[in-house]
Each structure stands twice: as C-alpha cells, then as structure tokens.
Protein backbone atom coordinates (compact mmCIF):
# COMPACT_ATOMS: atom_id res chain seq x y z
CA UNK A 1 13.41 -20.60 -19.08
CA UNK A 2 14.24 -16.96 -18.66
CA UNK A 3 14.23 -15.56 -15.13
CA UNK A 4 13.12 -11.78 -16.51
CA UNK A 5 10.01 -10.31 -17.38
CA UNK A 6 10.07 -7.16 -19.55
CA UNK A 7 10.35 -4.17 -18.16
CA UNK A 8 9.58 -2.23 -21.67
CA UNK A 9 6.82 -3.51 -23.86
CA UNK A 10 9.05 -3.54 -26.92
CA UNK A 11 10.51 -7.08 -25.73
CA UNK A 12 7.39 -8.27 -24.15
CA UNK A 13 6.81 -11.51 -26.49
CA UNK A 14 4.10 -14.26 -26.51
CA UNK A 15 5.94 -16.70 -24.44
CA UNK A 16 6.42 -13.84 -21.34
CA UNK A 17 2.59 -13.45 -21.29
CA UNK A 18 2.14 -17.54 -21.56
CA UNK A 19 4.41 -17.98 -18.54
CA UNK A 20 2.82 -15.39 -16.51
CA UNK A 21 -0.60 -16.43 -16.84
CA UNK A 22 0.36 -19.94 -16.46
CA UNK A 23 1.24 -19.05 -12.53
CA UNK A 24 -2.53 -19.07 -11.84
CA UNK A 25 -3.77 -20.77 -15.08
CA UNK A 26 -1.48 -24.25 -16.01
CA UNK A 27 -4.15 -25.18 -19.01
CA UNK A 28 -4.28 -21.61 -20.51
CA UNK A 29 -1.88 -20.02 -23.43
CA UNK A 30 -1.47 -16.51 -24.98
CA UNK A 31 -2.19 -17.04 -28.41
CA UNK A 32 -1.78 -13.25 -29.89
CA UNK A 33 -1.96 -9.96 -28.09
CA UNK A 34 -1.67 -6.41 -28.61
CA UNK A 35 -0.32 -3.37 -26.54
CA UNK A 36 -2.75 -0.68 -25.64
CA UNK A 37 -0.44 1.34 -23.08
CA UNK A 38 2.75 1.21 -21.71
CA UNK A 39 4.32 3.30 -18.65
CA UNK A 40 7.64 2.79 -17.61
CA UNK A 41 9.72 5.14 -15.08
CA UNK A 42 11.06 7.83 -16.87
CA UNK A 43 12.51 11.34 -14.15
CA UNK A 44 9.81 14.08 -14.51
CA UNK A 45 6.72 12.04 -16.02
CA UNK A 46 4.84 11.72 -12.25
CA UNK A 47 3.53 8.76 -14.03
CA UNK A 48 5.27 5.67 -12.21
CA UNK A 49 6.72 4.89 -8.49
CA UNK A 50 7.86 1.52 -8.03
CA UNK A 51 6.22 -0.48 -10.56
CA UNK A 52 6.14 0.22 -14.53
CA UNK A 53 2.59 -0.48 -16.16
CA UNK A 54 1.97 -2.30 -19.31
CA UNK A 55 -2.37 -2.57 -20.46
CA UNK A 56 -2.14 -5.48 -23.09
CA UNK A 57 -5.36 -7.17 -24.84
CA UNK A 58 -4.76 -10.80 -25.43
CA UNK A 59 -6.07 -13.33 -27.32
CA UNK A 60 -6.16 -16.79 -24.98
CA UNK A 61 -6.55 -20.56 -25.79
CA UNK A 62 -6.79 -23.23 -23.49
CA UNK A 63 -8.95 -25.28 -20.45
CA UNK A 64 -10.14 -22.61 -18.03
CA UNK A 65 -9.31 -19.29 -20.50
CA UNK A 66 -13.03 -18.50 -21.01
CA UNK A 67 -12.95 -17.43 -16.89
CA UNK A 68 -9.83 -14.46 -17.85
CA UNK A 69 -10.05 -11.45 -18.56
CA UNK A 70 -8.77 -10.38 -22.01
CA UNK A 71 -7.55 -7.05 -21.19
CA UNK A 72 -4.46 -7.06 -18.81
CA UNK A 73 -3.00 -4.17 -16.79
CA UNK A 74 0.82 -5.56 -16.03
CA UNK A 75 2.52 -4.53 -13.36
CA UNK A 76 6.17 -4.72 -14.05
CA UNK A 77 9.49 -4.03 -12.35
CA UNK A 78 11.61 -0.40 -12.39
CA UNK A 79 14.65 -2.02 -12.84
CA UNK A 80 16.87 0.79 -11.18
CA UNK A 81 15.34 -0.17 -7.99
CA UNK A 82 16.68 -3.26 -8.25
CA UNK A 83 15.49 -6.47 -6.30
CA UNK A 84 13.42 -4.82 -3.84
CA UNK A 85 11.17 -6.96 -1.10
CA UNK A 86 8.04 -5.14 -2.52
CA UNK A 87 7.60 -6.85 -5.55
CA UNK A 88 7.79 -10.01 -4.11
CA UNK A 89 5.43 -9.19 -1.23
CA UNK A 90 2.49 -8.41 -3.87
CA UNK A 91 2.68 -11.28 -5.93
CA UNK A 92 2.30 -13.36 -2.72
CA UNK A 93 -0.72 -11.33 -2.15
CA UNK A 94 -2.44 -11.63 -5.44
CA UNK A 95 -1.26 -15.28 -5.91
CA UNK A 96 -1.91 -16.77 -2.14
CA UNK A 97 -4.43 -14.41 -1.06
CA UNK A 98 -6.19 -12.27 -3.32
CA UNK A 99 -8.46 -15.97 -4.14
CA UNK A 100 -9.57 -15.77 -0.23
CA UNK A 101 -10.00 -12.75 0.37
CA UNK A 102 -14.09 -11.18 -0.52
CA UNK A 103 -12.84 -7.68 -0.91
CA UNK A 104 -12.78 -4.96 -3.40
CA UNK A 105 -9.77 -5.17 -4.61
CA UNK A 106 -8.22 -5.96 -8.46
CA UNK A 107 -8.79 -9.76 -9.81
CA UNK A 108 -5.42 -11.35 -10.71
CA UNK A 109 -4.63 -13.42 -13.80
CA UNK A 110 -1.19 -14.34 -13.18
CA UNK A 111 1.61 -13.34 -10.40
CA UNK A 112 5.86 -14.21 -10.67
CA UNK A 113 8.38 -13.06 -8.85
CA UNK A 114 12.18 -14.48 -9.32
CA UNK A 115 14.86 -13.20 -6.97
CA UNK A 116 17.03 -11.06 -8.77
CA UNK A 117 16.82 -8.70 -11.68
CA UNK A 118 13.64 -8.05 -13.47
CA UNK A 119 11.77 -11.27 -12.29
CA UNK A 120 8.23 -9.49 -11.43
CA UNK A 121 5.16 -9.33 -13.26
CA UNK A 122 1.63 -9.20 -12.00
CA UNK A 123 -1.46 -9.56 -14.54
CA UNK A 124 -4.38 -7.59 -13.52
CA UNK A 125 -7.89 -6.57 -14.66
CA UNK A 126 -8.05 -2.98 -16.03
CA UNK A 127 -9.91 -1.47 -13.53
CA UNK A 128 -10.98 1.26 -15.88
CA UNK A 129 -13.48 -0.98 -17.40
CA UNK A 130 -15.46 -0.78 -14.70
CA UNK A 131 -15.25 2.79 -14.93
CA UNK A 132 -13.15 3.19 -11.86
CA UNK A 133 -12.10 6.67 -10.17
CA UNK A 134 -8.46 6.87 -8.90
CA UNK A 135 -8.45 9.96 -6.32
CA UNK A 136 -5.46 11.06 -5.23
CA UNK A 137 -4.48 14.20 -2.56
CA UNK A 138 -5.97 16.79 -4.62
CA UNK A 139 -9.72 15.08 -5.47
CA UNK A 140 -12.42 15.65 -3.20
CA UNK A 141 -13.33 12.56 -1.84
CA UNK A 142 -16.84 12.76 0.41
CA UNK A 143 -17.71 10.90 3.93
CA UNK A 144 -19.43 8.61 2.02
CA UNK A 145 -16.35 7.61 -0.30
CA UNK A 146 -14.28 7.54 2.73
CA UNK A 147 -16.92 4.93 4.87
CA UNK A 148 -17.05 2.63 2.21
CA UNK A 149 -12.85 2.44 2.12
CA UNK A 150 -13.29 2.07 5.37
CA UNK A 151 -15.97 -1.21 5.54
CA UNK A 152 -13.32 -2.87 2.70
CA UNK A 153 -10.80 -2.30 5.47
CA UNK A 154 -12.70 -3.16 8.36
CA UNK A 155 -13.97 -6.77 5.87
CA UNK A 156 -10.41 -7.37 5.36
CA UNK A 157 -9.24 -6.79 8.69
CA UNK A 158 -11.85 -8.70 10.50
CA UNK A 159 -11.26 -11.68 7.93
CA UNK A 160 -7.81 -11.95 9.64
CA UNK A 161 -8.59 -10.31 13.39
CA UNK A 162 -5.85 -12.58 15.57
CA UNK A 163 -5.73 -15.64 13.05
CA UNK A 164 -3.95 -18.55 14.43
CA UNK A 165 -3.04 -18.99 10.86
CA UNK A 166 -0.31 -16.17 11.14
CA UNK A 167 1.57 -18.69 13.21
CA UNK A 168 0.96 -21.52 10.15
CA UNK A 169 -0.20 -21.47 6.67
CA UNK A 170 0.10 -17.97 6.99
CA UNK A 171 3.57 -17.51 8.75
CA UNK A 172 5.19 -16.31 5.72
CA UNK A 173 3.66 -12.91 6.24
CA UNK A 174 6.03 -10.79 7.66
CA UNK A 175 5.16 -8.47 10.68
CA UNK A 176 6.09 -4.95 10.75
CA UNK A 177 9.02 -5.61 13.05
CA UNK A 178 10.88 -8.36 11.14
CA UNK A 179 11.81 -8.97 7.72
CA UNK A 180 13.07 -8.13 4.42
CA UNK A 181 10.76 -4.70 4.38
CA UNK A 182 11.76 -4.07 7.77
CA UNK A 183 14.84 -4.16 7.01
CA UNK A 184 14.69 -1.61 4.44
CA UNK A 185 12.55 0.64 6.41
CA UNK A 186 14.49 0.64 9.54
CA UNK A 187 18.18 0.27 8.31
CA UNK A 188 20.42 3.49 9.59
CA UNK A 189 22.19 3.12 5.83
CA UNK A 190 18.99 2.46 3.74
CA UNK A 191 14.64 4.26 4.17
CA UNK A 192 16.58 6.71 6.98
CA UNK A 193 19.12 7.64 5.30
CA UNK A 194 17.26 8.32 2.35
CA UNK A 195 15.15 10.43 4.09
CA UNK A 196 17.49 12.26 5.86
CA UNK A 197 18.87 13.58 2.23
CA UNK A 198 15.16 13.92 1.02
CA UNK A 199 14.71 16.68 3.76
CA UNK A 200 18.38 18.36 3.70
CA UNK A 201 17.76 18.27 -0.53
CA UNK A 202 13.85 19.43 0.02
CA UNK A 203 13.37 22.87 1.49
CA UNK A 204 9.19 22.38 1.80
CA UNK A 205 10.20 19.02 3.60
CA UNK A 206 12.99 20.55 5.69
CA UNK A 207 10.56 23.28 6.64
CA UNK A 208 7.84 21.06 7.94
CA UNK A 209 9.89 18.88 9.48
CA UNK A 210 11.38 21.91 11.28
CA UNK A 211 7.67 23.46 12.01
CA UNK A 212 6.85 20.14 13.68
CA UNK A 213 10.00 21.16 15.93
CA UNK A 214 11.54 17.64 14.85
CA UNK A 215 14.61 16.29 13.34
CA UNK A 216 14.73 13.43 10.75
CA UNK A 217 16.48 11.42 13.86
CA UNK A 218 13.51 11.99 16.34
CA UNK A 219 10.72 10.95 13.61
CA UNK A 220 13.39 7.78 13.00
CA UNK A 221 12.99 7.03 16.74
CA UNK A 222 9.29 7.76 16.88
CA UNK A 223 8.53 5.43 13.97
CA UNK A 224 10.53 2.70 15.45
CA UNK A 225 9.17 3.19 18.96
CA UNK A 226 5.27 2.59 17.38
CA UNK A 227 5.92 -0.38 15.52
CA UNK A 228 7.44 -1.72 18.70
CA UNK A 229 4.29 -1.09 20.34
CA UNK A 230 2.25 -1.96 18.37
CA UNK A 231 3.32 -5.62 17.43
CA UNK A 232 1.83 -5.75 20.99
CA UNK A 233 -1.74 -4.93 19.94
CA UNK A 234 -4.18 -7.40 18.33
CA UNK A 235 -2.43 -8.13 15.10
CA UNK A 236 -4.60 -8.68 11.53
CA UNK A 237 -4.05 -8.75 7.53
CA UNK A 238 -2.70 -5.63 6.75
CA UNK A 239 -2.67 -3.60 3.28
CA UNK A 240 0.27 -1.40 4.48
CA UNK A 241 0.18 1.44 2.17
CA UNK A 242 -3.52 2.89 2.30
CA UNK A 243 -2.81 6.79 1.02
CA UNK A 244 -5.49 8.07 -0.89
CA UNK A 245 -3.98 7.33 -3.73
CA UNK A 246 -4.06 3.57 -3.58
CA UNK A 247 -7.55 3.15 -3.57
CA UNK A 248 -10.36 3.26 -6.22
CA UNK A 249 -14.00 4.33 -6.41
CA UNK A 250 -16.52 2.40 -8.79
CA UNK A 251 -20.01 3.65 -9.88
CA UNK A 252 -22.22 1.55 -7.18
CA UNK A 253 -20.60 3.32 -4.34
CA UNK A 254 -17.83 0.71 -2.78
CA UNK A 255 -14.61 1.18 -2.65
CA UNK A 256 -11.25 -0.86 -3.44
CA UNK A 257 -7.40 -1.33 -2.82
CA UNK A 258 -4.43 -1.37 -4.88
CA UNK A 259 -0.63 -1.50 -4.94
CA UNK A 260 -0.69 -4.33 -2.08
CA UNK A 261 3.55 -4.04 -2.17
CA UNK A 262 3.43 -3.41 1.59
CA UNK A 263 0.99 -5.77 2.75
CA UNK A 264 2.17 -7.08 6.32
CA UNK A 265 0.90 -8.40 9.70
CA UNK A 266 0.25 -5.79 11.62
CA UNK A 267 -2.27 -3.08 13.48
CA UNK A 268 -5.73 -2.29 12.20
CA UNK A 269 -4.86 1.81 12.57
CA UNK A 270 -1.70 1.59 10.39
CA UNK A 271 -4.29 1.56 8.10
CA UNK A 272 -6.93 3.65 9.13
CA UNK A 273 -5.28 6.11 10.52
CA UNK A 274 -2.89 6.90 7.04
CA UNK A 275 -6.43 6.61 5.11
CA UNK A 276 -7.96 9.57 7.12
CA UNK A 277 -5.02 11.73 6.92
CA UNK A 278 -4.23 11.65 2.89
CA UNK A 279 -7.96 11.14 2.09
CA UNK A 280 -9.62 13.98 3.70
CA UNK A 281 -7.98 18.02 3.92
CA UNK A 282 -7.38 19.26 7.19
CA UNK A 283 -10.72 20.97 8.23
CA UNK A 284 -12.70 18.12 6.94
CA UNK A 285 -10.40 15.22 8.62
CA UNK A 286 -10.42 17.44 12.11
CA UNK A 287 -14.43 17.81 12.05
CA UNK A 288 -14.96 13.82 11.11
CA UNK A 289 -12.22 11.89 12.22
CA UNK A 290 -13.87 10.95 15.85
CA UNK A 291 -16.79 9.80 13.92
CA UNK A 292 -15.46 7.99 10.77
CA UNK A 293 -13.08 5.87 13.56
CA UNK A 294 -17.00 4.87 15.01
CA UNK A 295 -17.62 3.96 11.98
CA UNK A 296 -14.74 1.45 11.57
CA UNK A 297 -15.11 0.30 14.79
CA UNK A 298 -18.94 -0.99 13.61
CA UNK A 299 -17.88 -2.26 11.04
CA UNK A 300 -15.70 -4.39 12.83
CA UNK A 301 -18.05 -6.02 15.28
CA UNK A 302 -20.61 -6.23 12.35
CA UNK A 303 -18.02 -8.32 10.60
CA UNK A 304 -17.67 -10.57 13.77
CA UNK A 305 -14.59 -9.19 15.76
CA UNK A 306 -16.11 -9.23 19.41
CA UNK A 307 -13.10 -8.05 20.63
CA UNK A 308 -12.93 -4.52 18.96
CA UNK A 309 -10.66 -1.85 20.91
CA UNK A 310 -12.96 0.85 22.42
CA UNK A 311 -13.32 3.98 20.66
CA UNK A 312 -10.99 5.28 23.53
CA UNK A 313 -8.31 2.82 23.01
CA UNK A 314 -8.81 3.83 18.83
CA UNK A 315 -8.84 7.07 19.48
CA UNK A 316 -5.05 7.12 21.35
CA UNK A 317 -3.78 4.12 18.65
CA UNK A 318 -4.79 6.63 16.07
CA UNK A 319 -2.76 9.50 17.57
CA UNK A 320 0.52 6.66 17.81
CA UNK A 321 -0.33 6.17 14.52
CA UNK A 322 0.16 9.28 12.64
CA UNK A 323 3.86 8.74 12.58
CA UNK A 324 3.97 6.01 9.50
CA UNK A 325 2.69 8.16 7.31
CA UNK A 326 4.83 11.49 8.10
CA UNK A 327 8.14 8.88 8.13
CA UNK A 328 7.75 6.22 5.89
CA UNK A 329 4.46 7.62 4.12
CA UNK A 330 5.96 10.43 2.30
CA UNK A 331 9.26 11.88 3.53
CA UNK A 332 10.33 8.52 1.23
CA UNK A 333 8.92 9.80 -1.52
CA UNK A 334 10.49 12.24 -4.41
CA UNK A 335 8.84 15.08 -6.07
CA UNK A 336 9.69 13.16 -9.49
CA UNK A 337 7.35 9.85 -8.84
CA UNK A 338 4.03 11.88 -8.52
CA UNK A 339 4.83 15.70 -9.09
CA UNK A 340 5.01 18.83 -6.81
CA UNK A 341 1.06 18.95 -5.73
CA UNK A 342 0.74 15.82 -5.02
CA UNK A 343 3.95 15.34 -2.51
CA UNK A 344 3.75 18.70 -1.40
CA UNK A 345 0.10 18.46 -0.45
CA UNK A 346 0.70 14.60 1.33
CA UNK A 347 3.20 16.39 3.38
CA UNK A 348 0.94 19.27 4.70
CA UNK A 349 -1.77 17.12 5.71
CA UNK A 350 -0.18 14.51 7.46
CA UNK A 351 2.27 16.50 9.01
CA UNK A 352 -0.76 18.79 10.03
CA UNK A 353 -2.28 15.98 12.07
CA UNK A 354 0.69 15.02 13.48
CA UNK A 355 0.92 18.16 15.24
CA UNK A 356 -3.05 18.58 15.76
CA UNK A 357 -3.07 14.54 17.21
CA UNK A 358 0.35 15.21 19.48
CA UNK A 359 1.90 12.14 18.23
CA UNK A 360 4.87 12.92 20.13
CA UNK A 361 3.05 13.16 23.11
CA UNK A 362 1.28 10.12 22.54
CA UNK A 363 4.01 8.18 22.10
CA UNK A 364 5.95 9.19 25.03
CA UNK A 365 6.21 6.50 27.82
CA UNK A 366 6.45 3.76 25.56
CA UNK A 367 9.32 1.75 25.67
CA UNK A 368 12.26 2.83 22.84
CA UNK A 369 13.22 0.14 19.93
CA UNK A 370 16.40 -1.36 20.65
CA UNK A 371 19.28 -0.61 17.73
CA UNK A 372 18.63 -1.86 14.64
C-alpha cells in the first residue's frame, strides 16, 4: 500500500479516500466522489500555511457509512515543508482525542499520518455547512464572541486540569519542553534562526522588534525562559495555536477550534493569553482583558477545577505569557502564507501588549533555560 496521500487533487483516486476513511471507519468504502475545491500552497495566494485543503463530496458504502458525513474538507500535506512534527501531532488529536473530547471543534472522518514524505491526510466536516464564520485579525469579533472561545477553552482545559493520564494513556502528548515540536521551536539552527532572517529580511518586523527595545536573541531567551517556568504550573490539554484565526463562530453563539497541529501539554494561559491578544485590537483588549481572564477563571471552577489560580496569579501568568505569541506566534510567519494585513496587523497587536503587559519585566527573576 502506498505510504502518500495526494497533495494535489488531480491524483487523489478512490482508493486514497477508502484508506483514509478506513482509519476511523474499517467497514466503510468510497464508492465515487467528486472535487468541489482544492487549495494547495502556491507563493502570493495568502490562501494556505502548513496544510493544503481539498473539499470533496463522496459517495460511501459500507457498515457504519450512514453516521459520515458526505462532504469532506481534507487537510493535506505542503510537501516543501517536508516531514514536519505538526502533521503528525493533529492526526493524533482528531484520531485519539477528538472522540473524547465534548468541545466545539470539527468532527473527523478519517486521520493518517506516515513518517516521511506526503503521508498526512485528515478528513473533516465542512464547517461551512453549518454556516460557520472564520474571523481573522482584521474582523471585529465582540466580548460575547470572545467569552464563548473562551468557555470551549476553559471545557477543554478543565477536561484535562492535572490528569494523571498525562503520565499513562496519555503520555504520548508531548509537553512544551520536550519533543519533536520542541525541537523545532527551540533549535539555534531551525524556528530561531528562521526568525532571525524573518526580521533582518522584514523591515515592519525589524522595526517592532527594535521599538520593543529587543533583539531576536533576547525574545529567543525570553521564550525559552517561560516555557521553563511554566512546565512548573498546573499542566492541562492544550490547543497550542489559539490566534484568532484558528477559531470559528456558528449561528447559535458558541464558538470552536481548528488547526490542532500544535496541540501539547502545557499551561492554561498559553492559550488564553494568545486568544486575547490576536482576537481583540488594542483599545478593546486593554479595557477588557482583566475581566474576560474572570471570566475564564469561572468557567473553570464551573467546569469542576477547584484548584483554579487566583485572578492575581492569572493576571502575572498572562503578562509571562505574551511572549509565545510575539516569538513563535508570528515572527515565524511570512507575509506570503496570509498576506500583508493580516501579518502586519498580528504583529502590532501582540507586540503592543507585550510592551503594555511588561513581559520582560515579568519574566525577570525566573530562572534561564539551560542550552538547547
């Protein structure tokens, strides 16, 4: 059996959709289907940043088909990234955890991953057709929008607040400070470097970076120094990657999650905290933050977590926190995979709040991270 899964829709054949949905569904076939929609990377299009989209209808046989979806939005590889630890990280989320976990978030029909090459495919419902909203940096997303992301996070969160299962069933979740995604985040030669020539080759980034009165070397340091600290906190589920524009509005007010490529163990704020800061402009974020972090905080105890830092304690961790999302968050990221407003926009807000928090101060008196 081939080890690939098409990247371009041309080649994608009867048997590829058979063997994907057969990850979740061992009874069910692919009996005909047509292509709707296909976006694969291409420099300039703002369209695609580490996976390639394919929206298929199909036409399904088989015991337990009648429970699937027959339109399919397919998440497939970019093949000049390469094998990268992302891809497999969110097929282990859709295929091991998306069934146990009650939050908004897309339904999954089939999930492979095979080391090397072009081995990644994820089958998902087409959220459109339930008239989803994708915001991004430039939509005006309300309080109200921005609570209910917020009770999917705390739900999720609180499902996994301090789970013994992290040291058993659940062990193959990596942390923040170990792993294949660590790796590539923390590596001198691989995420730093990379972002060391995004802001010598940007001049808005450069500038920013500058304004801040920082170097890429002392956010490098910073960002290593918080996820130090806080593997020390209580640890939880994760989504990892909660800009604005991975989330989803529906018609009956909640709220959902997608692109679950950097789903880890780790601190509830690494979430929060880069939700607040892409999802709300500068004034609005500085009058509501305080409150909105309240909010979360509820919604953790009403989910069950007894233990729930104190708004003081979520306060500071949300300071710490603003780093990710200046570093990794966007400094990563090139003007090509989502366009000029959109980068240039993530960049003003959250390096805005890190200089209205004082992350750097914040930060200061906890112990460095040893050499990678």
């Amino acid at each position: 059996m081939a080890t690939t899964f098409p990247h371009d829709a041309r080649q994608l054949e009867r048997r590829d959709l058979t063997r994907l949905v057969r990850t979740r569904h061992p009874g069910v076939e692919v009996v005909d289907f047509e292509i709707l929609e296909s976006k694969t990377f291409a420099a300039e299009t703002n369209e695609v940043s580490t996976a390639g989209r394919i929206c298929v209808d199909v036409v399904l046989a088989g015991e337990g088909s009648e429970s699937i979806d027959r339109r399919w939005m397919i998440k497939v590889c970019r093949p000049d990234l390469g094998d990268i630890p992302l891809y497999r990280n969110e097929v282990a989320f859709y295929t091991k955890l998306r069934p146990e976990v009650d939050v908004e978030a897309p339904r999954c029909f089939g999930g492979l991953y095979v080391r090397g090459g072009e081995g990644f495919a994820i089958a998902l419902e087409d959220l459109r057709l339930r008239k989803a909203i994708f915001p991004n940096v430039k939509t005006s997303v309300s309080i109200a929008q921005i609570e209910s992301l917020l009770r999917t996070l705390a739900k999720l969160h609180a499902h996994y607040w301090q789970s013994p299962r992290f040291e058993s069933d659940l062990a193959w979740v990596e942390p923040h400070t170990s792993g294949a995604i660590y790796t590539m985040f923390n590596h001198p030669n691989m995420i730093p470097a990379m972002i060391a020539r995004e802001i010598e080759e940007n001049q808005f980034k450069k500038e920013l970076v500058e304004a801040a009165g920082k170097t890429a070397e002392d956010l490098y340091r910073e960002f290593r120094k918080l996820q130090k600290h806080q593997a020390t906190l209580p640890q939880t589920l994760c989504h990892g990657d909660t800009h604005i524009g991975n989330t989803y509005l529906l018609p009956d007010g909640s709220a959902g999650l997608v692109d679950w490529q950097l789903m880890a163990r780790g601190y509830c704020l690494h979430d929060v905290t880069y939700l607040l800061m892409t999802g709300l402009s500068v004034a609005t974020r500085r009058r509501h933050q305080k409150p909105l972090l309240a909010y979360y905080r509820a919604q953790l105890v009403q989910h069950g977590v007894a233990d729930a830092p104190s708004l003081d304690e979520l306060w500071l961790e949300y300071r710490r926190a603003a780093i990710w999302g200046v570093y990794i968050g966007w400094l990563t990221t090139p003007i090509m995979n989502y366009g000029w407003d959109i980068c240039v926009n993530n960049h003003i807000r959250l390096l805005t709040a890190y200089q209205d928090l004082g992350c750097s101060e914040a930060l200061e008196g906890l112990p460095e991270a040893e050499g990678f």
